[in-house]
C-alpha atoms as a PDB file:
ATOM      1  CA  UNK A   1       0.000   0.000   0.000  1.00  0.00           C
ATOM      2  CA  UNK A   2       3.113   2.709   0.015  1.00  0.00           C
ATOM      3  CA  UNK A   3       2.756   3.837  -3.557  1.00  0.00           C
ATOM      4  CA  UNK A   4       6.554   5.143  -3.541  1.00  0.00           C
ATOM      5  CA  UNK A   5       8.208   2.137  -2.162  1.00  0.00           C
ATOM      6  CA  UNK A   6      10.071  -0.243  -4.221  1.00  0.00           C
ATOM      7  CA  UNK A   7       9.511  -4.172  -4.850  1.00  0.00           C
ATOM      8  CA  UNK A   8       9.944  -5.424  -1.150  1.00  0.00           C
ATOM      9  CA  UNK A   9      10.929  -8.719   0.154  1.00  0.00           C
ATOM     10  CA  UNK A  10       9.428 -10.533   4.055  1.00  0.00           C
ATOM     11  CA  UNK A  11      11.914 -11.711   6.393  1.00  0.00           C
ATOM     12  CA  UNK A  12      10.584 -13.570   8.935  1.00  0.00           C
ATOM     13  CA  UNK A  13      12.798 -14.368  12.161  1.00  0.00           C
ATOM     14  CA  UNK A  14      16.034 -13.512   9.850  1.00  0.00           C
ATOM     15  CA  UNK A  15      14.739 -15.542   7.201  1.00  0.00           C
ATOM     16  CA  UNK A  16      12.968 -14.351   3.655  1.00  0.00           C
ATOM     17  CA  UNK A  17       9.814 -16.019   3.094  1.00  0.00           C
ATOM     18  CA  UNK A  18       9.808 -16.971  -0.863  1.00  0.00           C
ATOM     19  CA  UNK A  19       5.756 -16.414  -1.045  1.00  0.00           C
ATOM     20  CA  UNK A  20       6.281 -12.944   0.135  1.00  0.00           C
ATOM     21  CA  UNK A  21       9.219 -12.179  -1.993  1.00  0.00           C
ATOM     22  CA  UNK A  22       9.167  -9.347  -4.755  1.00  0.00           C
ATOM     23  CA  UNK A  23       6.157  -7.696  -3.784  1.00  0.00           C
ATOM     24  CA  UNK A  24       5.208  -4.532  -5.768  1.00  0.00           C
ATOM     25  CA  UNK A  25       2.690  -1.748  -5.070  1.00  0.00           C
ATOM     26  CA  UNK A  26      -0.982  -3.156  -5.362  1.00  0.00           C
ATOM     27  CA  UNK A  27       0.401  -6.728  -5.183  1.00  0.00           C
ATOM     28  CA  UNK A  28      -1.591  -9.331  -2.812  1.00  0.00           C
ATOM     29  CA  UNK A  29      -0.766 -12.007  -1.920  1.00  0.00           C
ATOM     30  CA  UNK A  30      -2.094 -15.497  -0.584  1.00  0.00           C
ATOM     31  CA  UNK A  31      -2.145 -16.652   3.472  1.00  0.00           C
ATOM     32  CA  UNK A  32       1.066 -17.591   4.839  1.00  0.00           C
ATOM     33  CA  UNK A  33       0.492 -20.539   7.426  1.00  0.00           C
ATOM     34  CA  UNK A  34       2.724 -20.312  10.399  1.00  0.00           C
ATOM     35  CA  UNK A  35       1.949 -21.579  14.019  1.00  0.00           C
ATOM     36  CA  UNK A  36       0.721 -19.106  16.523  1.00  0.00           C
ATOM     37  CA  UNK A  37       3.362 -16.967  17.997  1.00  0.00           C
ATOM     38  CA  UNK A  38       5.472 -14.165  18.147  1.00  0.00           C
ATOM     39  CA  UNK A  39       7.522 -13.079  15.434  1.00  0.00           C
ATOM     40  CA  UNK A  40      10.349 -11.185  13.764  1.00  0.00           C
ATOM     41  CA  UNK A  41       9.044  -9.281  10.938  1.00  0.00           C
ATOM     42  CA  UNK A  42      10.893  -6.368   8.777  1.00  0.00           C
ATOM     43  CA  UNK A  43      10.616  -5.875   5.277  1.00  0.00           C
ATOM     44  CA  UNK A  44      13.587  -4.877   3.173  1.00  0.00           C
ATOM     45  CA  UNK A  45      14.060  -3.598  -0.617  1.00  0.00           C
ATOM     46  CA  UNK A  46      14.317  -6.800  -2.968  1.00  0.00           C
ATOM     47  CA  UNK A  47      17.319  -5.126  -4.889  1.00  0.00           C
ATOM     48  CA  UNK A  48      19.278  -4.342  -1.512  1.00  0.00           C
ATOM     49  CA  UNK A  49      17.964  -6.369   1.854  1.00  0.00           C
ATOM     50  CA  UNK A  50      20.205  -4.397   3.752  1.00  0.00           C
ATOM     51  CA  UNK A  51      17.491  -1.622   3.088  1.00  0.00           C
ATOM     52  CA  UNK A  52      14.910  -2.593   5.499  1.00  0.00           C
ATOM     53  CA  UNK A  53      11.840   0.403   6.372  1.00  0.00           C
ATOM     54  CA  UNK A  54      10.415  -1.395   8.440  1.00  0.00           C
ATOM     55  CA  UNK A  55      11.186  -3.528  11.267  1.00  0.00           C
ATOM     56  CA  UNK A  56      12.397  -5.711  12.509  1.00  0.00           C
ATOM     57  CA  UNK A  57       8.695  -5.558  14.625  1.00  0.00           C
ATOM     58  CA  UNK A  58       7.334  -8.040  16.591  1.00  0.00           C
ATOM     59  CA  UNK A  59       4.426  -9.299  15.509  1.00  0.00           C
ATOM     60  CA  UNK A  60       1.907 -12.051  17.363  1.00  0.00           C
ATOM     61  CA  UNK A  61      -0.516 -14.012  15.795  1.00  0.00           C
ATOM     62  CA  UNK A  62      -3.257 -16.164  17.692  1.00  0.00           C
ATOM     63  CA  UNK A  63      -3.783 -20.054  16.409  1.00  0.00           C
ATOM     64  CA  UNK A  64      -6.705 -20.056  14.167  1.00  0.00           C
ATOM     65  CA  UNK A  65      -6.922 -16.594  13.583  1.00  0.00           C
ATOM     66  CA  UNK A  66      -6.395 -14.931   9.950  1.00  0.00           C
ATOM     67  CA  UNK A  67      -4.236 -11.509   9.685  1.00  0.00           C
ATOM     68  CA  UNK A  68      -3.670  -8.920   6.872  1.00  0.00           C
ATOM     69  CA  UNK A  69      -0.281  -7.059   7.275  1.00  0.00           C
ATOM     70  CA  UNK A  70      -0.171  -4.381   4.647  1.00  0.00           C
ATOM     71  CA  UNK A  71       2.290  -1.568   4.398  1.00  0.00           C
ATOM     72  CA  UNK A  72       0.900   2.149   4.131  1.00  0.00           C
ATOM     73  CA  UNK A  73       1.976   5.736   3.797  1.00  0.00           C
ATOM     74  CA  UNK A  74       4.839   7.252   1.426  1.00  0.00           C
ATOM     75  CA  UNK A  75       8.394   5.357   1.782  1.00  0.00           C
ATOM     76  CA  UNK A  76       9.970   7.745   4.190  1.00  0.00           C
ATOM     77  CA  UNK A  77       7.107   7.604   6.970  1.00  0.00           C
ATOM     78  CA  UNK A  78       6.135   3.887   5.954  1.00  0.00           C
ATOM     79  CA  UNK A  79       4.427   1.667   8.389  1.00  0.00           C
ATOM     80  CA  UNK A  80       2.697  -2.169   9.047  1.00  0.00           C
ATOM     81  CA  UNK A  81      -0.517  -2.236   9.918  1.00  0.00           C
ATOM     82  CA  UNK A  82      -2.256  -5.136  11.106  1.00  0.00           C
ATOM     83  CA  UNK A  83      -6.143  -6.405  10.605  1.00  0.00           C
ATOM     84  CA  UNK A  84      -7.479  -9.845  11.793  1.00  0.00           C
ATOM     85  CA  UNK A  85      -9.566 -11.457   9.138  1.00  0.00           C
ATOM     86  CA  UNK A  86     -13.401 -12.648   9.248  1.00  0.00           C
ATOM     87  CA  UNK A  87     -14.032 -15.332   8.310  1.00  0.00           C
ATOM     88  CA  UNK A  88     -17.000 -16.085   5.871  1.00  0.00           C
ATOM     89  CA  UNK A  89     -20.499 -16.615   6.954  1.00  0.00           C
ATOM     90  CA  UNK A  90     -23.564 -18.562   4.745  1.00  0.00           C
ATOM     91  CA  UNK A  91     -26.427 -17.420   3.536  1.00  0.00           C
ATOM     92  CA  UNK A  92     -24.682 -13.505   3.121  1.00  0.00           C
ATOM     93  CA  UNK A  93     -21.149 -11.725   1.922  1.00  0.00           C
ATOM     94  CA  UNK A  94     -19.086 -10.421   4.306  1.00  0.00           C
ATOM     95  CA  UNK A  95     -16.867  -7.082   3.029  1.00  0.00           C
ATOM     96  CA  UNK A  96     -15.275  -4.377   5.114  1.00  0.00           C
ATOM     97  CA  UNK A  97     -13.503  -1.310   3.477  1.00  0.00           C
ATOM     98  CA  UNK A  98      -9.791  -0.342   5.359  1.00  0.00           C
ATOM     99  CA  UNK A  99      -8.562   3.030   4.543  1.00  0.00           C
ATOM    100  CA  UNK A 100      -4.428   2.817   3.657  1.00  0.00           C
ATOM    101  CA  UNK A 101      -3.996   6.063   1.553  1.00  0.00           C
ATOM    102  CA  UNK A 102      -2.187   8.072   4.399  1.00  0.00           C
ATOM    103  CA  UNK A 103      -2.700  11.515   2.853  1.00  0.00           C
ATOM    104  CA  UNK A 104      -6.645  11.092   2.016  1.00  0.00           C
ATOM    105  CA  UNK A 105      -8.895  12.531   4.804  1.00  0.00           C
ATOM    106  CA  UNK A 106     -11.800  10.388   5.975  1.00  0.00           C
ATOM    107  CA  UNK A 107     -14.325   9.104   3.405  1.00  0.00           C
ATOM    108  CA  UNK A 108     -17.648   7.838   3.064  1.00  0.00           C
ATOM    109  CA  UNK A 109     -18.931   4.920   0.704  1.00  0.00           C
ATOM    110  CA  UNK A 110     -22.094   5.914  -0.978  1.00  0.00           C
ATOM    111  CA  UNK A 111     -24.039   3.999  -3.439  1.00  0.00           C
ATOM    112  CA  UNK A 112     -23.151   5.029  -7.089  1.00  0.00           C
ATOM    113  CA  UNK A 113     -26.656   7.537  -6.562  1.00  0.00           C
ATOM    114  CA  UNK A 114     -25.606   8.765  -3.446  1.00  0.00           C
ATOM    115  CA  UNK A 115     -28.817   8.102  -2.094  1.00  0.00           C
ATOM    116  CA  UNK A 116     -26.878   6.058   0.843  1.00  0.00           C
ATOM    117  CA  UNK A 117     -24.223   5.581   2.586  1.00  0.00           C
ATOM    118  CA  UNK A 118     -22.672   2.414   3.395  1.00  0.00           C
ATOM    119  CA  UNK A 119     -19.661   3.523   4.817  1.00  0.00           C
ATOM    120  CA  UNK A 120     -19.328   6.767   6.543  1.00  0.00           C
ATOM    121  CA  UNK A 121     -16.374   8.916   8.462  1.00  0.00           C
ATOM    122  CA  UNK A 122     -13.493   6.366   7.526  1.00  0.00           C
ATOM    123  CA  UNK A 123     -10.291   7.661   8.841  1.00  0.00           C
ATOM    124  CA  UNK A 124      -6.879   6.706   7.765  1.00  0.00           C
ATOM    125  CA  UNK A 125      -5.932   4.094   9.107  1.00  0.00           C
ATOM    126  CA  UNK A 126      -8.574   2.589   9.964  1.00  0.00           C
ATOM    127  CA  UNK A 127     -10.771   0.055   8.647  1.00  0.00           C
ATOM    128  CA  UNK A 128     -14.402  -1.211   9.194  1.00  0.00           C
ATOM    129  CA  UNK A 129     -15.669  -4.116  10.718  1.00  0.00           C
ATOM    130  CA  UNK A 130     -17.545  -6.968   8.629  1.00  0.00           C
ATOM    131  CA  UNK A 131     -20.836  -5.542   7.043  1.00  0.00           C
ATOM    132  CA  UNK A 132     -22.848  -8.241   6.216  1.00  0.00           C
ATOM    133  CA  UNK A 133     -24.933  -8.218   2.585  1.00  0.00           C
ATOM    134  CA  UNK A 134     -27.012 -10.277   0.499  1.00  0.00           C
ATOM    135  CA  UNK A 135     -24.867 -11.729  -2.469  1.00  0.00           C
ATOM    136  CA  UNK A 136     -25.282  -9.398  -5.821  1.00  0.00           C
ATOM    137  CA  UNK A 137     -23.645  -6.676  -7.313  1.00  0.00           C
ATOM    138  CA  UNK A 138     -22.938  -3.028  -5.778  1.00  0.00           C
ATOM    139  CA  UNK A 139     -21.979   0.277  -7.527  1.00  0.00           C
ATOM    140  CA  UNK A 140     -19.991   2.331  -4.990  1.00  0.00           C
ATOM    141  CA  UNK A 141     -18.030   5.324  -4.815  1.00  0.00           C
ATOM    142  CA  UNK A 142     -15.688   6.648  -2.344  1.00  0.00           C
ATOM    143  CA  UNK A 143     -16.063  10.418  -1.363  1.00  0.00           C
ATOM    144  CA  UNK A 144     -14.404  12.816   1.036  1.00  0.00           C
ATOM    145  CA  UNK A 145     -16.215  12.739   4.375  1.00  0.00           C
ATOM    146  CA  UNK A 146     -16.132  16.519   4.549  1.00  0.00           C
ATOM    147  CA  UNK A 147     -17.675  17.192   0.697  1.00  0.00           C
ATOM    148  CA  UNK A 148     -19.484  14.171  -1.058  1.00  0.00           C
ATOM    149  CA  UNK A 149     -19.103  15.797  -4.110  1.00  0.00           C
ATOM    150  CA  UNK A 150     -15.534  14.726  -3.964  1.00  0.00           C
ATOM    151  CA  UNK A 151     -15.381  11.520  -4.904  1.00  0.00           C
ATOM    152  CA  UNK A 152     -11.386  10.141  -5.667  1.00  0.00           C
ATOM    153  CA  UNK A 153     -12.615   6.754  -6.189  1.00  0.00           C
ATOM    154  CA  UNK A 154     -14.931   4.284  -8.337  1.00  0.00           C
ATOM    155  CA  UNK A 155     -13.974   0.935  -7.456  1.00  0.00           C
ATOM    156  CA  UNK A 156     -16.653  -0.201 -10.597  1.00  0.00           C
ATOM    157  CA  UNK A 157     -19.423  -2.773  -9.783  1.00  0.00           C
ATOM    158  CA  UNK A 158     -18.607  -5.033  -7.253  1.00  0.00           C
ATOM    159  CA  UNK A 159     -19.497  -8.909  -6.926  1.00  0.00           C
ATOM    160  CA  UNK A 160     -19.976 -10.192  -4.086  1.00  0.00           C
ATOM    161  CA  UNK A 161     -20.828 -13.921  -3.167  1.00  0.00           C
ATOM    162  CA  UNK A 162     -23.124 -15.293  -0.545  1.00  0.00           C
ATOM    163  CA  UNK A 163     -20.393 -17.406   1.916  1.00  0.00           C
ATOM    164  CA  UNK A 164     -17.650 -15.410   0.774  1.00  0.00           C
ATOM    165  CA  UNK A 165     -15.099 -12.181   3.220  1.00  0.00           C
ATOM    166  CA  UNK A 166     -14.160  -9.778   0.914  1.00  0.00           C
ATOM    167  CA  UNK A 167     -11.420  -6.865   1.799  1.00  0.00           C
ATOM    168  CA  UNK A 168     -11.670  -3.620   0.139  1.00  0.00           C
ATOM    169  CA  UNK A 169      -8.594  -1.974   0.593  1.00  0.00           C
ATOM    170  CA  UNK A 170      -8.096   2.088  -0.341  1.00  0.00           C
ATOM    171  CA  UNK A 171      -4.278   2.328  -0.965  1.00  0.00           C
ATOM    172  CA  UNK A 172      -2.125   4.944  -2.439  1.00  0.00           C
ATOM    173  CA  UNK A 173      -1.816   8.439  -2.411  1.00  0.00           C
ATOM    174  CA  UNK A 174      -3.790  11.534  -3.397  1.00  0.00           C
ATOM    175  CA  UNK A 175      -0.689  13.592  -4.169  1.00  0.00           C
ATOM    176  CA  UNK A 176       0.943  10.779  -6.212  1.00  0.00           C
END
């Protein structure tokens, strides 16, 4: 999510974890299984791992629990940020919308009319908590809190299956 950081490489307890190796802007990648527990993380530049912005940090992570660990903000004030998963749930779809884009001010998520809103005062860098919804197809736009006529985003229809967590993530930066 740092739009000005290089392709990055995961070390884990000193070692680099090949699924989480050459990760560019945007890029997401699978689950990484590891036993609960505390560890090591720091993430370094793939052409130099001596560059590393951030960590090492200690990180813990509960047995049977699911995390996201995204990087955010511009390279020199970069940062991890960690969100436990949901997990999915029949009979609806499960999405929450996390604000990454460090220099955006809150925002709302309206339906494509405007006539509601299904998200409203998101803050950097924070991020929702499961909305549940039937399965079907939404039209949503992303608009400054402060002046819903500012809207820097339109994610496009969105498909969303009954039994399914989805993640909407707002990365990036305003400036850039």
């Amino acid at each position: 999510g740092s739009p000005d950081a290089p392709s990055v490489d995961v070390f884990v307890n000193d070692g680099k974890v090949d699924a989480l190796s050459g990760l560019e802007f945007g890029k997401i990648t699978d689950y990484v299984k590891v036993p609960a527990g505390t560890y090591a993380i720091k993430v370094c530049a793939t052409a130099d791992n001596t560059v590393c912005p951030i960590g090492p940090v200690d990180l813990t992570f509960e047995a049977g629990k699911k995390y996201t660990v995204a990087a955010s903000d511009l390279l020199a004030q970069i940062k991890a940020n960690v969100f436990v998963d949901g997990n999915a749930k029949n009979g609806v779809a499960r999405a929450r919308v996390v604000h990454l884009s460090a220099d955006t001010p809150a925002v709302d998520v309206l339906t494509q009319d405007k006539s509601a809103k299904v998200v409203e005062n998101l803050a950097y860098p924070d991020a929702t908590g499961y909305l549940d919804l039937p399965a079907g197809d939404y039209d949503l736009i992303v608009c400054a809190n402060a002046d819903n006529t500012v809207c820097p985003l339109d994610p496009g229809s969105l498909a969303l299956k009954s039994g399914v967590a989805y993640g909407v993530f707002a990365v990036g930066s305003l400036a850039q």
